[in-house]
PDB file of N, CA and C in Angstrom:
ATOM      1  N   UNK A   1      13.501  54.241 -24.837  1.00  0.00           N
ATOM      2  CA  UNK A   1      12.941  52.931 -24.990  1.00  0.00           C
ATOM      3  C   UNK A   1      13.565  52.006 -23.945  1.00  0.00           C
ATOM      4  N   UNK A   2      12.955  51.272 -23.385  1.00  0.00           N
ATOM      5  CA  UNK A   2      13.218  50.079 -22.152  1.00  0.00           C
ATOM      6  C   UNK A   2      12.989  48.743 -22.794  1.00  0.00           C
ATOM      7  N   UNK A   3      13.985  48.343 -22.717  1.00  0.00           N
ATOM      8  CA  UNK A   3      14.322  46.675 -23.621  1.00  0.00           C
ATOM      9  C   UNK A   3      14.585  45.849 -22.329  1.00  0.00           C
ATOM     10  N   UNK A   4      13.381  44.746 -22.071  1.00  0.00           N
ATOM     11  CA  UNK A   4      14.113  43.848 -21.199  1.00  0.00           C
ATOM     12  C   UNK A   4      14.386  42.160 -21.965  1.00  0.00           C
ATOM     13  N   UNK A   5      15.078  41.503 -21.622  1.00  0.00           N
ATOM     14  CA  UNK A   5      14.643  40.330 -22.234  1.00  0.00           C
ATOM     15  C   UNK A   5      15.091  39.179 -20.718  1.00  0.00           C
ATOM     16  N   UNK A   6      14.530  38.393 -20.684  1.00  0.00           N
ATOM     17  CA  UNK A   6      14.391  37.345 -19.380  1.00  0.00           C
ATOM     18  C   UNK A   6      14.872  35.729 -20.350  1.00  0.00           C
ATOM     19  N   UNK A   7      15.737  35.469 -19.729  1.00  0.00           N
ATOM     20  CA  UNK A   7      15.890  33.712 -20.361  1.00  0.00           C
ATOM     21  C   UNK A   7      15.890  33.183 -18.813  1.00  0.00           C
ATOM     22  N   UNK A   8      15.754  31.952 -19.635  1.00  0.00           N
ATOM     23  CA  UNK A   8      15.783  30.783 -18.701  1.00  0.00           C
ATOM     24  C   UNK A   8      16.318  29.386 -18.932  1.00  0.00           C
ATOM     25  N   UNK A   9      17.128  28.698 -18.480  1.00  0.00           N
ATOM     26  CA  UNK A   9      17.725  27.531 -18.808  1.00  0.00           C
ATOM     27  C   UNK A   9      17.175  26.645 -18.469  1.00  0.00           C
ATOM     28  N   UNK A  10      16.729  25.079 -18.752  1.00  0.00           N
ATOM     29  CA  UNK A  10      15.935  24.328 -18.253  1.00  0.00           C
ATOM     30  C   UNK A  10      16.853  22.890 -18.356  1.00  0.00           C
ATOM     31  N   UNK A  11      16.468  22.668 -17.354  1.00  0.00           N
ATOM     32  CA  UNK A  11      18.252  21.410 -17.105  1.00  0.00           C
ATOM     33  C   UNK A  11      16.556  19.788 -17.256  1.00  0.00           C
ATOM     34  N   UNK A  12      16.407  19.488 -18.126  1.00  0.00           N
ATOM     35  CA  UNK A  12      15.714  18.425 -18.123  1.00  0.00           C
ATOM     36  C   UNK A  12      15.351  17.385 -17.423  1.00  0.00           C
ATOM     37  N   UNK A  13      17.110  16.882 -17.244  1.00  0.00           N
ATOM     38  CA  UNK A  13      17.658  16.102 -15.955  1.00  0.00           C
ATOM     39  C   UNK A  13      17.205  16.336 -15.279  1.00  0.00           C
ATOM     40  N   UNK A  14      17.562  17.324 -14.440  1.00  0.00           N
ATOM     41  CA  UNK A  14      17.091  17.764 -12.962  1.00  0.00           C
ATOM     42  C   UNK A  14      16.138  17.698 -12.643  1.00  0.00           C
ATOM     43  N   UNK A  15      15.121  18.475 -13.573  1.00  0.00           N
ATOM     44  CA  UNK A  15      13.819  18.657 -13.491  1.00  0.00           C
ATOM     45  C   UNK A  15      12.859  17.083 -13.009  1.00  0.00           C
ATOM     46  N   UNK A  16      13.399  15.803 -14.278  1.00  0.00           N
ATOM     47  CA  UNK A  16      12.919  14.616 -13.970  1.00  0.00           C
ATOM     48  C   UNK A  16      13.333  14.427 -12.769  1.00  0.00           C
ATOM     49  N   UNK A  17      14.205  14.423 -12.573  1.00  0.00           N
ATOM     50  CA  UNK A  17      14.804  13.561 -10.957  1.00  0.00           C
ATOM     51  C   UNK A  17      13.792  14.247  -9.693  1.00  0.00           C
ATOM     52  N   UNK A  18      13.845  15.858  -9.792  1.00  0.00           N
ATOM     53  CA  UNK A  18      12.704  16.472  -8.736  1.00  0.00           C
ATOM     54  C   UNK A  18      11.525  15.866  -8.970  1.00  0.00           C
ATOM     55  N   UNK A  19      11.181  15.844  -9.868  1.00  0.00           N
ATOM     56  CA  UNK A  19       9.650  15.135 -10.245  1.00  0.00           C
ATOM     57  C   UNK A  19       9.488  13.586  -9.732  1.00  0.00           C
ATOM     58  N   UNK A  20      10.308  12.841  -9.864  1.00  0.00           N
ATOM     59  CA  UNK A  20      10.775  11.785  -9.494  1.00  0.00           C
ATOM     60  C   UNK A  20      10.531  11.608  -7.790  1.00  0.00           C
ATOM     61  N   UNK A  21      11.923  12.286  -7.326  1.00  0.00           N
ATOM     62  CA  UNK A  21      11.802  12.329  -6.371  1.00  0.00           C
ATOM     63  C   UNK A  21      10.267  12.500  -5.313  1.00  0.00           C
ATOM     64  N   UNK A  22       9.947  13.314  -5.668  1.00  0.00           N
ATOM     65  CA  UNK A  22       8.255  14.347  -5.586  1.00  0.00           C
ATOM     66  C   UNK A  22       7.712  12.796  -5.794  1.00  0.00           C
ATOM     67  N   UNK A  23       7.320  12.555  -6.267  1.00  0.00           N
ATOM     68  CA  UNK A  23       6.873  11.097  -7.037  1.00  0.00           C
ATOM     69  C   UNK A  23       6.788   9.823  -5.910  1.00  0.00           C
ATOM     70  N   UNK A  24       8.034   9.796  -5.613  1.00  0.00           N
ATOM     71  CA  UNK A  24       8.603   8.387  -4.865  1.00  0.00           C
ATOM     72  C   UNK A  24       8.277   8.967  -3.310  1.00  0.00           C
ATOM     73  N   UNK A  25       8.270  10.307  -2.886  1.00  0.00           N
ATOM     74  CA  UNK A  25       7.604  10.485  -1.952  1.00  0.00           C
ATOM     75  C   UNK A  25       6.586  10.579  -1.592  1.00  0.00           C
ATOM     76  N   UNK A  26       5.582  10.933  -2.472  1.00  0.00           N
ATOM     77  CA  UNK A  26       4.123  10.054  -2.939  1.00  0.00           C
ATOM     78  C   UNK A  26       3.879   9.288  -2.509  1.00  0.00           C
ATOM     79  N   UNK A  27       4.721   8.073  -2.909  1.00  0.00           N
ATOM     80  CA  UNK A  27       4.086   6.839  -3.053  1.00  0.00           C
ATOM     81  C   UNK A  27       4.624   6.696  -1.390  1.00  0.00           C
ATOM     82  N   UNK A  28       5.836   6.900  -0.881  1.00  0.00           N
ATOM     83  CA  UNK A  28       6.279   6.243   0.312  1.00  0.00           C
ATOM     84  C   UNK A  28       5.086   7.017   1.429  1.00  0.00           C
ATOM     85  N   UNK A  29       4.079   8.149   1.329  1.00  0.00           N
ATOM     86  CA  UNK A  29       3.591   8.526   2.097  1.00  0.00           C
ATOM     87  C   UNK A  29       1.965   7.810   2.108  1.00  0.00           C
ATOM     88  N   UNK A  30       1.830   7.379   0.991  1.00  0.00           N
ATOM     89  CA  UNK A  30       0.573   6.611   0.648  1.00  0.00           C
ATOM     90  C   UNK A  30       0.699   4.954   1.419  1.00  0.00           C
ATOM     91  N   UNK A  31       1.698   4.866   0.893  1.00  0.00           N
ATOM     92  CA  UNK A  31       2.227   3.012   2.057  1.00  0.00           C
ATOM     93  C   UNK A  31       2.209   3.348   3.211  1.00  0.00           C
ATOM     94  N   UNK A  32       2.808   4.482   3.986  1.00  0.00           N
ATOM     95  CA  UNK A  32       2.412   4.767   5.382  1.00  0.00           C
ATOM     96  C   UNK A  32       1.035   4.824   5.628  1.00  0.00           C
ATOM     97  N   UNK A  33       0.261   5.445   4.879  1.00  0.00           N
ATOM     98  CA  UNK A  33      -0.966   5.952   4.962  1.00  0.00           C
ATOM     99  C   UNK A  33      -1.725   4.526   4.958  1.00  0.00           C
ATOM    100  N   UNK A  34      -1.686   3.544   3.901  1.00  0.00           N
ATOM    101  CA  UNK A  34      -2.338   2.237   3.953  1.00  0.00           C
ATOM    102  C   UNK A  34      -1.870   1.169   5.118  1.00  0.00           C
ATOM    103  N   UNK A  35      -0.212   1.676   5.271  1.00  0.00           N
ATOM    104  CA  UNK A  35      -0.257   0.625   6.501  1.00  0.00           C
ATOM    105  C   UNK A  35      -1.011   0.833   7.803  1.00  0.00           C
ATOM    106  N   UNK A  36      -1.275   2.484   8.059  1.00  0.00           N
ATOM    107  CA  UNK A  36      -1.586   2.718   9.426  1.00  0.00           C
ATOM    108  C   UNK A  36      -3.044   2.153   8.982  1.00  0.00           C
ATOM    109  N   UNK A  37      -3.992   2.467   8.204  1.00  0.00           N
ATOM    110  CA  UNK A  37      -5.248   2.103   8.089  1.00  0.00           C
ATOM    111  C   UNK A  37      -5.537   0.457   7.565  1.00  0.00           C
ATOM    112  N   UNK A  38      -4.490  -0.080   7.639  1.00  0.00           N
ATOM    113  CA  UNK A  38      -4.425  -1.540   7.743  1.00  0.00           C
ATOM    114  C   UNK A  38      -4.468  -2.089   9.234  1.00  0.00           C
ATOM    115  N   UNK A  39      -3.859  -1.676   9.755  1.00  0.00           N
ATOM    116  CA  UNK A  39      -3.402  -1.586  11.191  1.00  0.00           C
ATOM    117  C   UNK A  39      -4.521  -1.219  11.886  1.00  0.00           C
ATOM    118  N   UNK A  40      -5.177  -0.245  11.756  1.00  0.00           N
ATOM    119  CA  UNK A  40      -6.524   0.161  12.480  1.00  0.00           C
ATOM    120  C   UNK A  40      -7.747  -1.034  12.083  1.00  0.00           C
ATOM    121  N   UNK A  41      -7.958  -1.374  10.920  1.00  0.00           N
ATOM    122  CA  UNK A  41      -9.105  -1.969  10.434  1.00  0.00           C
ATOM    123  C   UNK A  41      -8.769  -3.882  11.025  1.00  0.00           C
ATOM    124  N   UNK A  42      -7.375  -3.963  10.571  1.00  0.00           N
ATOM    125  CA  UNK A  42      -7.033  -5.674  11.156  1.00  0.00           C
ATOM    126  C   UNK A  42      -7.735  -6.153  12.297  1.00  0.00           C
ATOM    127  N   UNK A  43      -8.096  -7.182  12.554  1.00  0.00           N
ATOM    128  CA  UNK A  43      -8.614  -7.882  13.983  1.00  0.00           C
ATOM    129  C   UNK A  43      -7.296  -7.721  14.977  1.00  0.00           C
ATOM    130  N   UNK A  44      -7.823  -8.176  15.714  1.00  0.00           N
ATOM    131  CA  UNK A  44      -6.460  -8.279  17.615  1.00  0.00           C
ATOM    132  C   UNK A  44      -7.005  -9.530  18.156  1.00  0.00           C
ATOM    133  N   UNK A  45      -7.170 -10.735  17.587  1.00  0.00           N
ATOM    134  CA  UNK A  45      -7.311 -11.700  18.419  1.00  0.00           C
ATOM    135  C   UNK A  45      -6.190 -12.224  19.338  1.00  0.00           C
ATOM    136  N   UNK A  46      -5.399 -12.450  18.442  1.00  0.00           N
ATOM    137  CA  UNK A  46      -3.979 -12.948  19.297  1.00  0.00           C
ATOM    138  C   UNK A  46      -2.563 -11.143  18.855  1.00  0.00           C
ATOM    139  N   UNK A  47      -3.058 -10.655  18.303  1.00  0.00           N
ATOM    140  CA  UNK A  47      -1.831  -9.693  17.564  1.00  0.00           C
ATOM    141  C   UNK A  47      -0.670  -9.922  16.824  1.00  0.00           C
ATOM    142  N   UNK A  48      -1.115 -11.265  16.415  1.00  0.00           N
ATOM    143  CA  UNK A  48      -0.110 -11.874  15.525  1.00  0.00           C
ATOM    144  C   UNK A  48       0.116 -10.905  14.139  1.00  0.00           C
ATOM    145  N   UNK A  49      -1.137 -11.365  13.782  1.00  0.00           N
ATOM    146  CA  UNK A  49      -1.659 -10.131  12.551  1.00  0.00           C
ATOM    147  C   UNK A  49      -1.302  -8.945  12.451  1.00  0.00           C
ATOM    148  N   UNK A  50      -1.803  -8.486  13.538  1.00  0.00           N
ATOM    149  CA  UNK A  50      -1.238  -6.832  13.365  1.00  0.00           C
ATOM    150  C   UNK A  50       0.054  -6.554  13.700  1.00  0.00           C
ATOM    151  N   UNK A  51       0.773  -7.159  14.299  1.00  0.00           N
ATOM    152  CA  UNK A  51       2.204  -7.604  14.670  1.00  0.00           C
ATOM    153  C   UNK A  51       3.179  -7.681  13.315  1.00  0.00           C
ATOM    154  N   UNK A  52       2.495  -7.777  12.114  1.00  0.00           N
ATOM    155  CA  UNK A  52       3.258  -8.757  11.400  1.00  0.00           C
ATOM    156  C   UNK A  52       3.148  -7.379  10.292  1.00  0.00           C
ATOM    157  N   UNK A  53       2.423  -6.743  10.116  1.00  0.00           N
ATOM    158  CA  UNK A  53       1.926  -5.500   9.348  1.00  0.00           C
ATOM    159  C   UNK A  53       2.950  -4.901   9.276  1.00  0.00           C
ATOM    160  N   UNK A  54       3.753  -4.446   7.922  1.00  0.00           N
ATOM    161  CA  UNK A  54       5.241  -3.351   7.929  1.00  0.00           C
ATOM    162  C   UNK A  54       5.191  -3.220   6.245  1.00  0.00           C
ATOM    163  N   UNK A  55       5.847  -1.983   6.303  1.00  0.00           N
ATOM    164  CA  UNK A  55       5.851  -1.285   4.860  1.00  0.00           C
ATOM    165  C   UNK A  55       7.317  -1.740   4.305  1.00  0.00           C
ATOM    166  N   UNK A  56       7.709  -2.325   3.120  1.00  0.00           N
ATOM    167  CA  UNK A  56       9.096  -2.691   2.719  1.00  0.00           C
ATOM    168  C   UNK A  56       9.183  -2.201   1.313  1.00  0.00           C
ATOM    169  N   UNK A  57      10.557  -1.772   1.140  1.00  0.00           N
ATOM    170  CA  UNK A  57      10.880  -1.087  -0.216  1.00  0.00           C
ATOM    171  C   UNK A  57      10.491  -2.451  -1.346  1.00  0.00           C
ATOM    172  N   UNK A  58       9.636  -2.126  -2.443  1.00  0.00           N
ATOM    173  CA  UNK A  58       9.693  -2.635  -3.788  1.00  0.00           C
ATOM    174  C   UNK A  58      10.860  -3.058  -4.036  1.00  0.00           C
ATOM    175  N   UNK A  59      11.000  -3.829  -5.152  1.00  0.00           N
ATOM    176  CA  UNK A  59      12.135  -4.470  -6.231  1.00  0.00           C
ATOM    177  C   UNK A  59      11.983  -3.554  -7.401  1.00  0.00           C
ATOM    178  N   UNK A  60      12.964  -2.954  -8.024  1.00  0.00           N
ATOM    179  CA  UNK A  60      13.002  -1.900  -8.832  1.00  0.00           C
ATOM    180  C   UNK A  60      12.347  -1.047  -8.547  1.00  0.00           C
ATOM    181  N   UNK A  61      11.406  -0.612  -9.742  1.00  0.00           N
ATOM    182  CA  UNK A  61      10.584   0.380  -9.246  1.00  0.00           C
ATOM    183  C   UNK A  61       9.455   0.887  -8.845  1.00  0.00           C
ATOM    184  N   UNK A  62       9.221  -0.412  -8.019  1.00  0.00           N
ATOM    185  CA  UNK A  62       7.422  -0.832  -7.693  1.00  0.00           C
ATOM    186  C   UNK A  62       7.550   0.230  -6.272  1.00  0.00           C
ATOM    187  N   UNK A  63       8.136   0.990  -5.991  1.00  0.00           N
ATOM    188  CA  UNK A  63       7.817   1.729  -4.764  1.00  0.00           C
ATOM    189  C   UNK A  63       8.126   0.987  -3.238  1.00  0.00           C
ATOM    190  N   UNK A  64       6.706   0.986  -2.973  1.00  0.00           N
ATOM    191  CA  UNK A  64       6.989   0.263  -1.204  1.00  0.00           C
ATOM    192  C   UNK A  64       5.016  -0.799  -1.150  1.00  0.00           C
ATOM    193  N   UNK A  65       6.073  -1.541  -0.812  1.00  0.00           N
ATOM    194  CA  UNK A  65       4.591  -2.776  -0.566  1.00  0.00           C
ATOM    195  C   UNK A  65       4.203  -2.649   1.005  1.00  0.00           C
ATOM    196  N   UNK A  66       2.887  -2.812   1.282  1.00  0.00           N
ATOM    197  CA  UNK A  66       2.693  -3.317   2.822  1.00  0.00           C
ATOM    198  C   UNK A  66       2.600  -5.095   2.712  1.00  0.00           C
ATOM    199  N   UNK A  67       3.339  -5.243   3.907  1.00  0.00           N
ATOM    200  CA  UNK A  67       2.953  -6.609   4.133  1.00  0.00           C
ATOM    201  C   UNK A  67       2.835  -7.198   4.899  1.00  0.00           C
ATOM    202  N   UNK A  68       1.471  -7.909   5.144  1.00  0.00           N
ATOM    203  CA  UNK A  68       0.919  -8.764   6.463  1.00  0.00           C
ATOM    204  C   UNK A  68       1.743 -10.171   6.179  1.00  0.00           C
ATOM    205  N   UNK A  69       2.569 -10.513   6.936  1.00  0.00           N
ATOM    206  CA  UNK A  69       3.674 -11.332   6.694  1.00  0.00           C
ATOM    207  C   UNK A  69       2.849 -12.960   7.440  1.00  0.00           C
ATOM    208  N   UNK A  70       1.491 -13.174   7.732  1.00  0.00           N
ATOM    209  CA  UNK A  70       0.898 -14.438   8.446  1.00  0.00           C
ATOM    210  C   UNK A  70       0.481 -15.132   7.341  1.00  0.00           C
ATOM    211  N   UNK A  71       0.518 -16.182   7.603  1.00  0.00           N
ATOM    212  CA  UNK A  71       0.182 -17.530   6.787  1.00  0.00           C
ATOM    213  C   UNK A  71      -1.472 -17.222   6.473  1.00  0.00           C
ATOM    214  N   UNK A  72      -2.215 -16.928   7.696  1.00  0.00           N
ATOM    215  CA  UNK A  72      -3.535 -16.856   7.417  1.00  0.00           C
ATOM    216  C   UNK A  72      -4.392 -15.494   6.925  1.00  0.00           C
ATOM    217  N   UNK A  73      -3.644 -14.460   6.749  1.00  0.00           N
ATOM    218  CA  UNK A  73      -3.723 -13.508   6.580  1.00  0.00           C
ATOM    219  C   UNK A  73      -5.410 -13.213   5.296  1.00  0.00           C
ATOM    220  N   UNK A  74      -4.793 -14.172   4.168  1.00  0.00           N
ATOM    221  CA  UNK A  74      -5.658 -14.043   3.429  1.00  0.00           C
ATOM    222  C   UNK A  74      -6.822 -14.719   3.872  1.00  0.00           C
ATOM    223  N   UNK A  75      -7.198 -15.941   4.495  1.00  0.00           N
ATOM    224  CA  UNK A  75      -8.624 -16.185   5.471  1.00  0.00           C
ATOM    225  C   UNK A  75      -9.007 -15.444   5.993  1.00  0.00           C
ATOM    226  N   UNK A  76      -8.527 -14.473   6.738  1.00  0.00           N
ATOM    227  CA  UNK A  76      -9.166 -13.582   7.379  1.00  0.00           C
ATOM    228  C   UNK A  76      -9.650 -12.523   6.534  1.00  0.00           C
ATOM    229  N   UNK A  77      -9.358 -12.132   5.090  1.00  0.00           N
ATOM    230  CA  UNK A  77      -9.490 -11.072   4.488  1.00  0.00           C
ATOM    231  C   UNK A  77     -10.709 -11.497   3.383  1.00  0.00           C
ATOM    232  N   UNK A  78     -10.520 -13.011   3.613  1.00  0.00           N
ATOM    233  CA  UNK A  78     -12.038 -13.372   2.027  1.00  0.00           C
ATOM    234  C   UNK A  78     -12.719 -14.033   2.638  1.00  0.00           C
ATOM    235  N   UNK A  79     -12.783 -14.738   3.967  1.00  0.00           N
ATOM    236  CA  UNK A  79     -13.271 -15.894   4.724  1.00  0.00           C
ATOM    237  C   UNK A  79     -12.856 -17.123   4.804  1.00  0.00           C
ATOM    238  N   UNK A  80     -13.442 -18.422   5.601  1.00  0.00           N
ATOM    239  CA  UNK A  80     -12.963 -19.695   5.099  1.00  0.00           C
ATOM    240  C   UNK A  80     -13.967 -20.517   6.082  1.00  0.00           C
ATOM    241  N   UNK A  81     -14.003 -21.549   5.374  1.00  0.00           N
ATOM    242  CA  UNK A  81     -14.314 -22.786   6.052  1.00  0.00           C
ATOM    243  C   UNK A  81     -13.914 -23.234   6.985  1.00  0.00           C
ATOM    244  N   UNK A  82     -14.556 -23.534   8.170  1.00  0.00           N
ATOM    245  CA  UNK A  82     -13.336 -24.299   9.487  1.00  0.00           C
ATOM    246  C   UNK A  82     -13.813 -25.516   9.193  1.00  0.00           C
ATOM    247  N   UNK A  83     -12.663 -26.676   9.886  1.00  0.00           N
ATOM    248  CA  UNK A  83     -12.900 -27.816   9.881  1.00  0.00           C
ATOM    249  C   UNK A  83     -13.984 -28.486  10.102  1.00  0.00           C
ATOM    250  N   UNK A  84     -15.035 -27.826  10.699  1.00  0.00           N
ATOM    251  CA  UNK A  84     -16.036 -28.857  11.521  1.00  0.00           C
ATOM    252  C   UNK A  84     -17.461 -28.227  10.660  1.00  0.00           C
ATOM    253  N   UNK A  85     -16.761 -27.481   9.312  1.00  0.00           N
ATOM    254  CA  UNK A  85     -17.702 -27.483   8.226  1.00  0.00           C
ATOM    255  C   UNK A  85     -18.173 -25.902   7.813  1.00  0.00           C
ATOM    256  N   UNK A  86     -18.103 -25.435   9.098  1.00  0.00           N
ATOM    257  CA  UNK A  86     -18.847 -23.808   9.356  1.00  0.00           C
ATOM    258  C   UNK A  86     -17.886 -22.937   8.370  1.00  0.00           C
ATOM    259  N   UNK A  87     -18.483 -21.502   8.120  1.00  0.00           N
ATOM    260  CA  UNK A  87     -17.979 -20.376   7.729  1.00  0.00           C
ATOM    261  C   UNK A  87     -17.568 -19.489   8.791  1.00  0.00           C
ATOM    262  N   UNK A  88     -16.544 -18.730   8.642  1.00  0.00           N
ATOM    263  CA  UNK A  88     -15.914 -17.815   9.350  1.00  0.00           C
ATOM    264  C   UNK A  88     -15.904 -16.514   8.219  1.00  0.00           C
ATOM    265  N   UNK A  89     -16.942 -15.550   7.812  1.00  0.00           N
ATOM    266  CA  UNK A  89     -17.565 -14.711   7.069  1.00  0.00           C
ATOM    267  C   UNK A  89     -16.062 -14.208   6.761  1.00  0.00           C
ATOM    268  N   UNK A  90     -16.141 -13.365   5.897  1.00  0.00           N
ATOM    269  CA  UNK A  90     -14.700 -12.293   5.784  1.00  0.00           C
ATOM    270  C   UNK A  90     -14.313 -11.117   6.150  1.00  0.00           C
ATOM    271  N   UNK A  91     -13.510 -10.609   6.585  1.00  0.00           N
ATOM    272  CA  UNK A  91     -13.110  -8.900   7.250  1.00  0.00           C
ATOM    273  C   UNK A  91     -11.955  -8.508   6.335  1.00  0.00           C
ATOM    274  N   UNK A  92     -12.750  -7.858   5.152  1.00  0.00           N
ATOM    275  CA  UNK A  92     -11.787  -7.096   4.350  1.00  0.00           C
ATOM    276  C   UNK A  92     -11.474  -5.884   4.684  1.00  0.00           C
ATOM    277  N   UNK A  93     -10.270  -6.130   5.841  1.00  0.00           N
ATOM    278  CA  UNK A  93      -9.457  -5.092   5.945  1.00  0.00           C
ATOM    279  C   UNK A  93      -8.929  -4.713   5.047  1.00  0.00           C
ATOM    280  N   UNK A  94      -7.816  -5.504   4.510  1.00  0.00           N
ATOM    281  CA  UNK A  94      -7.132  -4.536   3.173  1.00  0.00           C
ATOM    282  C   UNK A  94      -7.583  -4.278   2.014  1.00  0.00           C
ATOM    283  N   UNK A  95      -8.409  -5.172   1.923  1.00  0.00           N
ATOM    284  CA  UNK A  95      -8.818  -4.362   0.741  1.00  0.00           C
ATOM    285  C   UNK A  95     -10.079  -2.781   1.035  1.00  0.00           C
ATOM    286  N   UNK A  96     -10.600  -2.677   1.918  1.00  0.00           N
ATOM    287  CA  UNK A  96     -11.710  -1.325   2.564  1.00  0.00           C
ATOM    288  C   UNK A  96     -10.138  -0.474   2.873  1.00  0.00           C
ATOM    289  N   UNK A  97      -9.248  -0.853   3.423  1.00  0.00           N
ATOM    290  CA  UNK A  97      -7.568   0.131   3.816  1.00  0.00           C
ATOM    291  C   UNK A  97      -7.485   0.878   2.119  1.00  0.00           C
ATOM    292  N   UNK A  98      -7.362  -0.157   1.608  1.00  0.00           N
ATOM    293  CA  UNK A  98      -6.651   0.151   0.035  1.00  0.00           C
ATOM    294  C   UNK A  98      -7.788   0.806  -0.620  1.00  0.00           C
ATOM    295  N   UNK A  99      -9.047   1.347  -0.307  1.00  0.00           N
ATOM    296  CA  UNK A  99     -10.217   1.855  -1.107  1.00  0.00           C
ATOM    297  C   UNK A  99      -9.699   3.192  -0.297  1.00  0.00           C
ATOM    298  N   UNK A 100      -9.939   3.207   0.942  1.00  0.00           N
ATOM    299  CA  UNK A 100      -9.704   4.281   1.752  1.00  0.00           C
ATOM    300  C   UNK A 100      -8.156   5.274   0.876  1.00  0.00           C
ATOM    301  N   UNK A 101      -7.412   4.469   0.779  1.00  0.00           N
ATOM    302  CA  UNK A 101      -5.895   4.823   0.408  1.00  0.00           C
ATOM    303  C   UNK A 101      -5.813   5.850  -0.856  1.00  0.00           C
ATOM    304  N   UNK A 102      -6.278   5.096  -1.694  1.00  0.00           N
ATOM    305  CA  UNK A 102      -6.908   5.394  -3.235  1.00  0.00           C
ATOM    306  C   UNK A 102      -7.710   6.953  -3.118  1.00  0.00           C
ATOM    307  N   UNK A 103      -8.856   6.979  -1.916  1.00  0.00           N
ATOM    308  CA  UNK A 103      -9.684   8.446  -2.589  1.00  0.00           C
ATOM    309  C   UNK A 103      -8.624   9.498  -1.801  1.00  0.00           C
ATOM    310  N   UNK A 104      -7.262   8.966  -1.102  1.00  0.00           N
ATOM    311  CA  UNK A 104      -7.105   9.925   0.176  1.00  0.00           C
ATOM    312  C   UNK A 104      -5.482   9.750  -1.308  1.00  0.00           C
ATOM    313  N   UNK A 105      -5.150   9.616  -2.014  1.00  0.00           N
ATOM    314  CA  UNK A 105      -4.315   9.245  -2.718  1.00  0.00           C
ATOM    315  C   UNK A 105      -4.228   9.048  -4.095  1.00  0.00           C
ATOM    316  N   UNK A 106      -5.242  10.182  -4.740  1.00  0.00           N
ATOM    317  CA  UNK A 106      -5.894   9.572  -6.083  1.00  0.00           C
ATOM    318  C   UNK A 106      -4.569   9.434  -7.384  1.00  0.00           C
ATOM    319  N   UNK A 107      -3.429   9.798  -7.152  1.00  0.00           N
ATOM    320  CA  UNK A 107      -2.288   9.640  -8.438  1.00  0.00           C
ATOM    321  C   UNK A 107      -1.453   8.610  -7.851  1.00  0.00           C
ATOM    322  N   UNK A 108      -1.853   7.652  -6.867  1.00  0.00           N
ATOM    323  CA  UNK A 108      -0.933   6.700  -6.592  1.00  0.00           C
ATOM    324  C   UNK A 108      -1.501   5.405  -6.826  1.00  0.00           C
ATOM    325  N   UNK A 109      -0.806   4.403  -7.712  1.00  0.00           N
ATOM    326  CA  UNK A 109      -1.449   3.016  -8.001  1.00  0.00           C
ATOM    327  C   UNK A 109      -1.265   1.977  -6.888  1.00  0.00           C
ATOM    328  N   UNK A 110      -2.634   1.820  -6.136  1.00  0.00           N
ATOM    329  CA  UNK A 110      -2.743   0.994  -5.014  1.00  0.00           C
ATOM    330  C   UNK A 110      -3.137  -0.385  -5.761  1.00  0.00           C
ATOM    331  N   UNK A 111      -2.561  -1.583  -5.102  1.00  0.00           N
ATOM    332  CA  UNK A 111      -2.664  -2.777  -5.526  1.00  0.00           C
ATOM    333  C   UNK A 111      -2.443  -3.921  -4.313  1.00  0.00           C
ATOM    334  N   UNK A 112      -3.665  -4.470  -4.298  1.00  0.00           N
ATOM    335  CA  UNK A 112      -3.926  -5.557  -3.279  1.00  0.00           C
ATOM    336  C   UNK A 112      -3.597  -6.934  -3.747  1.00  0.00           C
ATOM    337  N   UNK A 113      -2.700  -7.150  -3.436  1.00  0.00           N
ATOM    338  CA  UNK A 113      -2.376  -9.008  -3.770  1.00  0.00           C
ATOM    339  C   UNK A 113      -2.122  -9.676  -2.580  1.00  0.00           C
ATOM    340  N   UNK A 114      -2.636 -10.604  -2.621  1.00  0.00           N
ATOM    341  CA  UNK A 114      -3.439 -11.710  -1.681  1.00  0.00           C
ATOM    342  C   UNK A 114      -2.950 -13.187  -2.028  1.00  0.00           C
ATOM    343  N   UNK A 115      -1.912 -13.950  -1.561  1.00  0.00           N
ATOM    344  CA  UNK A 115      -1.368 -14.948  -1.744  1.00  0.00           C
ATOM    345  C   UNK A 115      -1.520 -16.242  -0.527  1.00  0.00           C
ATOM    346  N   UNK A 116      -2.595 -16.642  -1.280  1.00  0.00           N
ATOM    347  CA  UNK A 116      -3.198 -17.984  -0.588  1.00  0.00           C
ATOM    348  C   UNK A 116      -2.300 -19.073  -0.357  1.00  0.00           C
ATOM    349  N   UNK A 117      -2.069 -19.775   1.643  1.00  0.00           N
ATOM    350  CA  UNK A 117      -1.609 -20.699   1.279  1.00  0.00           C
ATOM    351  C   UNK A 117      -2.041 -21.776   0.514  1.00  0.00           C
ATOM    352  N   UNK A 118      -1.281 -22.820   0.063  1.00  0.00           N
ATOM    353  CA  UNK A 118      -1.542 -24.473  -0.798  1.00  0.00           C
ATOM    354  C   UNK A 118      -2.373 -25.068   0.346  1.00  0.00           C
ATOM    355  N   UNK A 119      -3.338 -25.623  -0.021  1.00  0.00           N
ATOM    356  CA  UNK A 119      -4.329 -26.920   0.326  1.00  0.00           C
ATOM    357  C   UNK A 119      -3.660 -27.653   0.712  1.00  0.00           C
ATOM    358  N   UNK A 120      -3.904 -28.143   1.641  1.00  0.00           N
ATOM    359  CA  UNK A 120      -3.116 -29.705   2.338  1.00  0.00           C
ATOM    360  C   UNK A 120      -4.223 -31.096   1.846  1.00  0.00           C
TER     361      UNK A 120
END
């Protein structure tokens, strides 16, 4: 008769932290992935804009944000009014980047926030 028996130890810890890890590299390859296709889709009038485009680590454990660091950033992304009354239509780069991001990225939570300057 041939008796085998096989164990296995399973360290829980570890296991989360690989998963984790696995995880957080996810997400840091998906922020690359949205910044470069931020970067491609942005206008080049002056290159301020695209100049300003960089991926920065989250606060706790929000991962990594992209951020277009220009004042006008969000006009260019919903449209706006110019002074002399007219529309300047909108070029939703980041948000068409962040759709793109999402099907090329489907277990990573993409989130577009858009912080308007104050009205003068």
């Amino acid at each position: 008769m041939f008796r085998m028996t096989v164990t296995s130890t399973f360290d829980e810890a570890k296991t989360r932290a690989i998963v984790r890890a696995r995880r957080l590299a996810d997400v840091r390859r998906a922020a690359e992935h949205l910044e470069a296709r931020v970067r491609a889709r942005a206008p080049r009038d002056t290159g301020r804009l695209v100049a300003s485009i960089r991926v920065v680590p989250g606060s706790g454990d929000e991962g990594w944000r992209v951020v277009v660091a220009v004042p006008y950033a969000g006009f260019v992304e919903f449209g706006h009014r110019t002074p002399a009354g007219g529309f300047v239509p909108p070029n939703p780069y980041l948000r068409e980047s962040a759709a793109e991001t999402r099907r090329a990225f489907p277990g990573v939570k993409i989130v577009v926030l858009a912080r308007m300057p104050a009205r003068r």
